[in-house]
C-alpha atoms as a PDB file:
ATOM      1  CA  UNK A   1       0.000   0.000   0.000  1.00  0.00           C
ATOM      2  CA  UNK A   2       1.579   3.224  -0.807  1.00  0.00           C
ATOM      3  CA  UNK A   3       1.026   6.886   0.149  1.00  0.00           C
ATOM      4  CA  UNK A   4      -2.381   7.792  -2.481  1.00  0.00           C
ATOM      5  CA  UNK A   5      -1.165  11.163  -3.948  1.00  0.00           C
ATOM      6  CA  UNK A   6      -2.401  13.100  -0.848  1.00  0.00           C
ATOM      7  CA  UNK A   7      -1.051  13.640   2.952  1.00  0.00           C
ATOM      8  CA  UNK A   8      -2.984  12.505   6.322  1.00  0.00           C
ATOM      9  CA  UNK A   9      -3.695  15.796   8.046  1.00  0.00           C
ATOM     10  CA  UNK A  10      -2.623  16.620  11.779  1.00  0.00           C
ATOM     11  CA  UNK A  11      -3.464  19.412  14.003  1.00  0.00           C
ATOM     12  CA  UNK A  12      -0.438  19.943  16.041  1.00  0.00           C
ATOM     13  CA  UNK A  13       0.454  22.962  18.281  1.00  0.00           C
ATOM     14  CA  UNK A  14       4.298  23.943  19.167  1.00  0.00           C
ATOM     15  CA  UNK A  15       5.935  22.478  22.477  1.00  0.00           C
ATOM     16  CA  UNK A  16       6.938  25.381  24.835  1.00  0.00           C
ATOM     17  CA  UNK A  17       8.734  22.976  27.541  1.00  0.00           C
ATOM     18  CA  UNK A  18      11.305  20.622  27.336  1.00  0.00           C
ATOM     19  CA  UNK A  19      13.052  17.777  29.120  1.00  0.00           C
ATOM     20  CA  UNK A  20      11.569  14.403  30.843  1.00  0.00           C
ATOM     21  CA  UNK A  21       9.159  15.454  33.277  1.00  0.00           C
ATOM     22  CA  UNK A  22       7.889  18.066  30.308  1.00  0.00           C
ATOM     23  CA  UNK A  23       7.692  14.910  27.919  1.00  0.00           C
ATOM     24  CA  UNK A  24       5.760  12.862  30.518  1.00  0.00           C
ATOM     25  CA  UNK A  25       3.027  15.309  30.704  1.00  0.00           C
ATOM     26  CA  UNK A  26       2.661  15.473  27.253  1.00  0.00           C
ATOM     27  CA  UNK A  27       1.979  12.009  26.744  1.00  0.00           C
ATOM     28  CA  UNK A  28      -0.300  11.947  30.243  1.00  0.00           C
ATOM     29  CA  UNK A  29      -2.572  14.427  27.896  1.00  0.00           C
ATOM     30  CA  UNK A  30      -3.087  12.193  25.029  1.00  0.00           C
ATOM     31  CA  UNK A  31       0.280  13.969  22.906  1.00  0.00           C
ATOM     32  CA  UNK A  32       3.173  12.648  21.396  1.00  0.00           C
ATOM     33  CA  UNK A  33       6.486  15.026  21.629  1.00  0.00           C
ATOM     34  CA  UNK A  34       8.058  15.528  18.115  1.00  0.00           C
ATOM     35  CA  UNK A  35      10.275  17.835  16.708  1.00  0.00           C
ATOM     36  CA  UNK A  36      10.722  18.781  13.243  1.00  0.00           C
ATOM     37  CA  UNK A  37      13.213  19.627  11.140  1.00  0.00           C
ATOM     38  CA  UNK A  38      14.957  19.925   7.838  1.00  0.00           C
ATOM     39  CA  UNK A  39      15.715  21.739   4.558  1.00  0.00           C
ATOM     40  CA  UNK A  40      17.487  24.554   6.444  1.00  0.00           C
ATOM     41  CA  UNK A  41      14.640  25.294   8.822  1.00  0.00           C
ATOM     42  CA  UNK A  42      15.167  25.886  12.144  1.00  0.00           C
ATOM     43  CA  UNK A  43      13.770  22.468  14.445  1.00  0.00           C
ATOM     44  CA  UNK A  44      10.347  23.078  15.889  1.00  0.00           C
ATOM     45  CA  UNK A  45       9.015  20.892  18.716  1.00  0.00           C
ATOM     46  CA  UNK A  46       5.498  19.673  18.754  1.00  0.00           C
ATOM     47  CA  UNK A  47       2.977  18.505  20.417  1.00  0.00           C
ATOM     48  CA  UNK A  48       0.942  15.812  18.357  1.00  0.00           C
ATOM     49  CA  UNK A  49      -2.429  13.997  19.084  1.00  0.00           C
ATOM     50  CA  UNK A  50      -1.044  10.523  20.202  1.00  0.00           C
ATOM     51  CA  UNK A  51      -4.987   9.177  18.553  1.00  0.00           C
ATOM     52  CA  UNK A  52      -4.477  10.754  15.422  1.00  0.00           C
ATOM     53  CA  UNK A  53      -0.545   9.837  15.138  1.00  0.00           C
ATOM     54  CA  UNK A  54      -1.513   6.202  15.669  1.00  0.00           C
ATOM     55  CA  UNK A  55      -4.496   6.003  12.816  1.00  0.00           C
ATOM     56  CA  UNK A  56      -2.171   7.663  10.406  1.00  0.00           C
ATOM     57  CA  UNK A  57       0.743   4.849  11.534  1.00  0.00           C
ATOM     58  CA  UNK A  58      -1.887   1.926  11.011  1.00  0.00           C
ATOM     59  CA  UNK A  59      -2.874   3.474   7.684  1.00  0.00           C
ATOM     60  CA  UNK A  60      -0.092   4.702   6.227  1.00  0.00           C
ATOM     61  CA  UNK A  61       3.475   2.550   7.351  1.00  0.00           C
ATOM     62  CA  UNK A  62       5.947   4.073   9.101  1.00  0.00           C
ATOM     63  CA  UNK A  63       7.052   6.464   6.359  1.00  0.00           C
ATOM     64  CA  UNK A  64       3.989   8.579   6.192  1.00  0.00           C
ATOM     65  CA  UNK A  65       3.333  11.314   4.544  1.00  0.00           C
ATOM     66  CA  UNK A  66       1.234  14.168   7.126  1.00  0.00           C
ATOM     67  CA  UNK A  67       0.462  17.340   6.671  1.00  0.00           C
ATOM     68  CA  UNK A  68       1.366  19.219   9.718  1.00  0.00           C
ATOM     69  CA  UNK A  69      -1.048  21.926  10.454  1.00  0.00           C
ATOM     70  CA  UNK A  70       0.871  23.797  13.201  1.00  0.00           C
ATOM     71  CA  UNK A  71      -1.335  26.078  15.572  1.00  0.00           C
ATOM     72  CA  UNK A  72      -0.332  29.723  14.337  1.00  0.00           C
ATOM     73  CA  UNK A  73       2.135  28.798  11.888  1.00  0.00           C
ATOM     74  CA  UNK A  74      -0.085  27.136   8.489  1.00  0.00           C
ATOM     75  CA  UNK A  75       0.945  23.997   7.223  1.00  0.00           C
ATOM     76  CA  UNK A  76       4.091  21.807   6.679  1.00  0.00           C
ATOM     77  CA  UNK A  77       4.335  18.896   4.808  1.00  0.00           C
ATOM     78  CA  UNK A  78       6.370  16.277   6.415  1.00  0.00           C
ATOM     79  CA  UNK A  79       7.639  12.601   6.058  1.00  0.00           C
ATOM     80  CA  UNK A  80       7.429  10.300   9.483  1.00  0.00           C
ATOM     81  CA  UNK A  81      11.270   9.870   9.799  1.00  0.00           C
ATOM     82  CA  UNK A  82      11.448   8.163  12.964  1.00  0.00           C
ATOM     83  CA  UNK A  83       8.804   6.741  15.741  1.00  0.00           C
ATOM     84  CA  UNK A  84       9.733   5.637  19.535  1.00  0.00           C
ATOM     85  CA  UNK A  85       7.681   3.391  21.074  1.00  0.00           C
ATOM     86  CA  UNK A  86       7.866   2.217  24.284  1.00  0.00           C
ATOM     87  CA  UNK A  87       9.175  -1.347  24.632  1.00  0.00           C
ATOM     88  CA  UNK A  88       6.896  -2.907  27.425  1.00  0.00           C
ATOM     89  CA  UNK A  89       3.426  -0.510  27.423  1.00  0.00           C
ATOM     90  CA  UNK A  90       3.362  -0.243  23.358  1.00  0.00           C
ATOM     91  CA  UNK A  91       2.306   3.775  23.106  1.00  0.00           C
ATOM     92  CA  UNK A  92       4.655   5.944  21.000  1.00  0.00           C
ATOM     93  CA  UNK A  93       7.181   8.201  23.320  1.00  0.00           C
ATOM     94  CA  UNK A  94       8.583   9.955  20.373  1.00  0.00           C
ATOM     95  CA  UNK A  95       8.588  10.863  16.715  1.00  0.00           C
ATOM     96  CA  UNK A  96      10.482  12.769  14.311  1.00  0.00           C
ATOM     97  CA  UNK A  97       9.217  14.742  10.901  1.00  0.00           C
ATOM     98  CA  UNK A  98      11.954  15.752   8.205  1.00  0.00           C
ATOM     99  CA  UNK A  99      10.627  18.793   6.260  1.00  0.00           C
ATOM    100  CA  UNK A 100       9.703  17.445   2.214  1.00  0.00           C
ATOM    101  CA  UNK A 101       7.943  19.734  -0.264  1.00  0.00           C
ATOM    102  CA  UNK A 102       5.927  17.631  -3.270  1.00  0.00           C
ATOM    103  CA  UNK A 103       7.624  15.967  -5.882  1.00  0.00           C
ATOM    104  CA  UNK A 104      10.232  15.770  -3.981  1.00  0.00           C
ATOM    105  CA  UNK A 105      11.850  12.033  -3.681  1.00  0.00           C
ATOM    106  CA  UNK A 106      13.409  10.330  -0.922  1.00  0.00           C
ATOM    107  CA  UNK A 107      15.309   7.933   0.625  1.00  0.00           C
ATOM    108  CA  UNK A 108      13.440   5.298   2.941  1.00  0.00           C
ATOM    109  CA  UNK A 109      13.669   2.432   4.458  1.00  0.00           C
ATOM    110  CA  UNK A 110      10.537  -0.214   3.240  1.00  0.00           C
ATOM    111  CA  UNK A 111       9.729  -3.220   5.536  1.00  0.00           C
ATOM    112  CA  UNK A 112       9.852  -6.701   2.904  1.00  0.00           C
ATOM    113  CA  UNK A 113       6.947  -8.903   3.888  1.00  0.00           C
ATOM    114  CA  UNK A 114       7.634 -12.627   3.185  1.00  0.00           C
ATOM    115  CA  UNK A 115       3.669 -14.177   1.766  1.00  0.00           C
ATOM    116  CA  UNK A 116       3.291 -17.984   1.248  1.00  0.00           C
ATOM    117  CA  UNK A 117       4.759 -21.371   2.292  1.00  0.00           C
ATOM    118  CA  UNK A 118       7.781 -22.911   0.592  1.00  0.00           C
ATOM    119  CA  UNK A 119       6.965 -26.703  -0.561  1.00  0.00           C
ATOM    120  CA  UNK A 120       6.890 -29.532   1.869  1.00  0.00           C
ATOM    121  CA  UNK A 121      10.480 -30.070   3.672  1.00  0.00           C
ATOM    122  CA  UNK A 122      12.126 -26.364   2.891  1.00  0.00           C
ATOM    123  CA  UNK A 123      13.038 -23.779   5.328  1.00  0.00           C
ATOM    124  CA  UNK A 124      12.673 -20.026   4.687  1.00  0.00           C
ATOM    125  CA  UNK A 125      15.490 -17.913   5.955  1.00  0.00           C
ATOM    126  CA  UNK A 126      14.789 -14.069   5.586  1.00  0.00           C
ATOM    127  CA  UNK A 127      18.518 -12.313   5.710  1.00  0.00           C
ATOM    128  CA  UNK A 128      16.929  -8.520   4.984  1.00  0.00           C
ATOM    129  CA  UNK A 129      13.740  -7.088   6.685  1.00  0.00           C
ATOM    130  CA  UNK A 130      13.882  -4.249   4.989  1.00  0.00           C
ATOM    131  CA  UNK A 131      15.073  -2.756   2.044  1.00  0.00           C
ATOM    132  CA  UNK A 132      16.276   0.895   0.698  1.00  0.00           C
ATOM    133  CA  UNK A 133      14.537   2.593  -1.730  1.00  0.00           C
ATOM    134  CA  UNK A 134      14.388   6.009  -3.763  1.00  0.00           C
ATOM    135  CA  UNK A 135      10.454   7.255  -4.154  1.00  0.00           C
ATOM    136  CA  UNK A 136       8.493  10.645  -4.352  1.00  0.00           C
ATOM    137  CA  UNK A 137       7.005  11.300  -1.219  1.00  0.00           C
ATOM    138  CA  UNK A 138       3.765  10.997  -2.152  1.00  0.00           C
ATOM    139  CA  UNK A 139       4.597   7.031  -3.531  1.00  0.00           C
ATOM    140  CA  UNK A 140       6.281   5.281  -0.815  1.00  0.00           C
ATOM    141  CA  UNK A 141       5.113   2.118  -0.968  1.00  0.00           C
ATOM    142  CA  UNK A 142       4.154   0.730   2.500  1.00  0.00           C
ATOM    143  CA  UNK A 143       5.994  -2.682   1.893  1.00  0.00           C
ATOM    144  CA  UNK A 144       7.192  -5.188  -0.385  1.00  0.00           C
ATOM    145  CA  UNK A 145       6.358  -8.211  -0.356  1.00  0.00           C
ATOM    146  CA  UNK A 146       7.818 -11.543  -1.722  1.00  0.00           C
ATOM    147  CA  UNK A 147       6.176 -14.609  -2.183  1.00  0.00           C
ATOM    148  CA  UNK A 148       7.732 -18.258  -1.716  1.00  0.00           C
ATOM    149  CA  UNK A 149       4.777 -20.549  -2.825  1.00  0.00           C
ATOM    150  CA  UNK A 150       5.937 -23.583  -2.924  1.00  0.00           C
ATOM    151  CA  UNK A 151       9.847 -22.495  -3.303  1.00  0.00           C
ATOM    152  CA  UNK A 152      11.826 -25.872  -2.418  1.00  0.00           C
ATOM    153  CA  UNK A 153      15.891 -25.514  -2.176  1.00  0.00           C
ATOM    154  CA  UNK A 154      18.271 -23.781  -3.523  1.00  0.00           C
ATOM    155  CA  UNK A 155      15.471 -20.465  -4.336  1.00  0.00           C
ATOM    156  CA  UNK A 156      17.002 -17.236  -3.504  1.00  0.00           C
ATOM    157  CA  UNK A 157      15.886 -13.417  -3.862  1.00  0.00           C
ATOM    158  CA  UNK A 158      18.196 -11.001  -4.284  1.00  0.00           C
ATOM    159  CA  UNK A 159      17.222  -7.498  -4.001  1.00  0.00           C
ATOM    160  CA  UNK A 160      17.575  -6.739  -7.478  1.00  0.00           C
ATOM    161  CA  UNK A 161      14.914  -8.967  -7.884  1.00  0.00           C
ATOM    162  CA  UNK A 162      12.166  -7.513  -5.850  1.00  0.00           C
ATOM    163  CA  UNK A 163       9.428  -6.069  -7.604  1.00  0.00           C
ATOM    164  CA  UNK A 164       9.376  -2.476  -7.388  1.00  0.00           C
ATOM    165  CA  UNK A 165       6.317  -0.400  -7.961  1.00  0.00           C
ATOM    166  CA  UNK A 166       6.531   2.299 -10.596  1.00  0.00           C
ATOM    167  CA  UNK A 167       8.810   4.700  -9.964  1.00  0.00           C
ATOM    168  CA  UNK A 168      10.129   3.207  -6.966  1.00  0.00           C
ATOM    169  CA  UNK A 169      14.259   2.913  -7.180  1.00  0.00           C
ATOM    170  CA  UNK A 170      16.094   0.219  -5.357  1.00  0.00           C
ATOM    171  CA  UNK A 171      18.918   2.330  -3.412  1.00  0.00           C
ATOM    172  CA  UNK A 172      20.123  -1.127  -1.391  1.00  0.00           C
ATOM    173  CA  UNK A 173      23.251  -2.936  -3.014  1.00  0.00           C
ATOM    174  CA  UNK A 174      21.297  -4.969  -5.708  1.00  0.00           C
ATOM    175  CA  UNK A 175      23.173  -8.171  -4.785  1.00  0.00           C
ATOM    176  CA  UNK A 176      22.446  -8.112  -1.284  1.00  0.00           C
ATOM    177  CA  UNK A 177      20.508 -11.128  -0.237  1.00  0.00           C
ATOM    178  CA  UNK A 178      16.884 -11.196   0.806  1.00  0.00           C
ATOM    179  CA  UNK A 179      16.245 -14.479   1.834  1.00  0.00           C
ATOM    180  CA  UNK A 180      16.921 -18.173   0.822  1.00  0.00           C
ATOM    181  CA  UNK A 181      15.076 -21.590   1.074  1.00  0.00           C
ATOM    182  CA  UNK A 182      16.867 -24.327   2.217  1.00  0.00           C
ATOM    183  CA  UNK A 183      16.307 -28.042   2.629  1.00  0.00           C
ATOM    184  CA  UNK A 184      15.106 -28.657   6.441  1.00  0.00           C
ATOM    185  CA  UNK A 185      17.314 -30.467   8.791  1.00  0.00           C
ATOM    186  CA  UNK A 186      16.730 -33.869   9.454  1.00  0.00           C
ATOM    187  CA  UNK A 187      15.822 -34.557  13.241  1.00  0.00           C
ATOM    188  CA  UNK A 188      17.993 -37.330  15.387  1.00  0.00           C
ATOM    189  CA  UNK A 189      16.612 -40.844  14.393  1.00  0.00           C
ATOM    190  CA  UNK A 190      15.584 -43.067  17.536  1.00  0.00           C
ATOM    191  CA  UNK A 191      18.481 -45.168  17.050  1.00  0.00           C
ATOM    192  CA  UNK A 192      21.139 -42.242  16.952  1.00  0.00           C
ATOM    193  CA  UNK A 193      19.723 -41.205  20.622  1.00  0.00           C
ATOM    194  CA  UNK A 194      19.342 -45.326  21.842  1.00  0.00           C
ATOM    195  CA  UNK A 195      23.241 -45.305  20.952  1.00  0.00           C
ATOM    196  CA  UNK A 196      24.843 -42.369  22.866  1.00  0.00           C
ATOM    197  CA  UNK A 197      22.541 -43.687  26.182  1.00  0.00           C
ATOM    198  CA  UNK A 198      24.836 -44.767  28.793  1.00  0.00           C
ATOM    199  CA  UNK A 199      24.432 -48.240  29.778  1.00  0.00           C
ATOM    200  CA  UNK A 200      22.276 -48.780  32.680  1.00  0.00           C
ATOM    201  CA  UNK A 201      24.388 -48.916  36.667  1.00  0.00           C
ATOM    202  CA  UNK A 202      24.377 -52.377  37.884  1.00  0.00           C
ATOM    203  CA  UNK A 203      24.746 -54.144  34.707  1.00  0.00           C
ATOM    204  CA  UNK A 204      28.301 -55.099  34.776  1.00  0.00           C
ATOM    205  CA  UNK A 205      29.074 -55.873  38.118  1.00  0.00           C
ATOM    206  CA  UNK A 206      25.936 -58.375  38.597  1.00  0.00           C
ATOM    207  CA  UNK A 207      27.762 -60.017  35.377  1.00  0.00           C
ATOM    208  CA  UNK A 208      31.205 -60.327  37.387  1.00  0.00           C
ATOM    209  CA  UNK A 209      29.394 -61.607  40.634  1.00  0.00           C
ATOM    210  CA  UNK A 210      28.091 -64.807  38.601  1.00  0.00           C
END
């Protein structure tokens, strides 16, 4: 799913305090902290609806597109660059915006979703989880996926072979592996375990006392 043309739209108003106890507050009112920054402007720190933040996350990917419309300033276009979120409690402490204008491209990083089941026996081993690409900011695709119906060893995906959407540009080193299927391990047979079992106490010396 990519970024349709058009930015999510945020009311956000400017963050007069700063530091922990500040950033705690914030977030005990329903706000993320951000800051903003880029193209040669000076960073601004915000205070953004945690609610909205997290419907444009679910909708969008982590690369997306908002229009920031900052109380007393107008309107900023922006691209998600960067979202904390806490580790235990799951709410977002942090984000970052980088300032973008439109038709500008970028560089991102896309998450590669894995779809399917390799054949009967095979392992999938995913080397990448994401990948680096060069897109306008109104076309970042939300993921790419790769599929591995029925892939049985020896199947590999390189980057240079994922499928791009149009004007997307691979910026990742286009050898760099994805992932690989390989043939799955045989388990220890029943007689491999039998034969490293000690033999049972006892055994021997009732032997010698006959």
């Amino acid at each position: 799913m990519a970024n349709a043309n058009q930015a999510s739209v945020i009311n956000v108003s400017l963050r007069t305090e700063s530091g922990k106890g500040a950033s705690r507050r914030a977030r005990r009112e329903g706000n993320v902290p951000a800051v903003l920054y880029g193209h040669g402007s000076t960073p601004r720190h915000l205070l953004v609806p945690a609610r909205d933040f997290a419907a444009v996350l679910r909708n969008n990917g982590l690369n997306a597109v908002v229009d920031l419309k900052i109380e007393g300033e107008g309107e900023q276009l922006a691209l998600t660059k960067q979202v904390d979120v806490h580790p235990i409690r799951n709410y977002i402490e942090h984000a970052d915006f980088v300032v973008i204008t439109r038709g500008e491209k970028v560089t991102v990083e896309v998450a590669i979703v894995v779809e399917g089941d390799a054949a009967p026996g095979n392992l999938v081993t995913q080397d990448a989880s994401v990948v680096e690409i060069e897109a306008d900011v109104l076309s970042i695709p939300e993921q790419i996926v790769v599929s591995v119906e029925d892939a049985v060893a020896g199947f590999t995906v390189t980057a240079a072979e994922l499928t791009l959407p149009e004007g997307v540009t691979l910026v990742s080193d286009p050898e760099s592996l994805i992932l690989a299927v390989n043939e799955a391990q045989k388990a220890e047979t029943e007689s491999d375990t039998d034969a490293e079992e000690p033999a049972e106490e006892g055994e021997e010396s009732s032997t010698d006392s006959e």
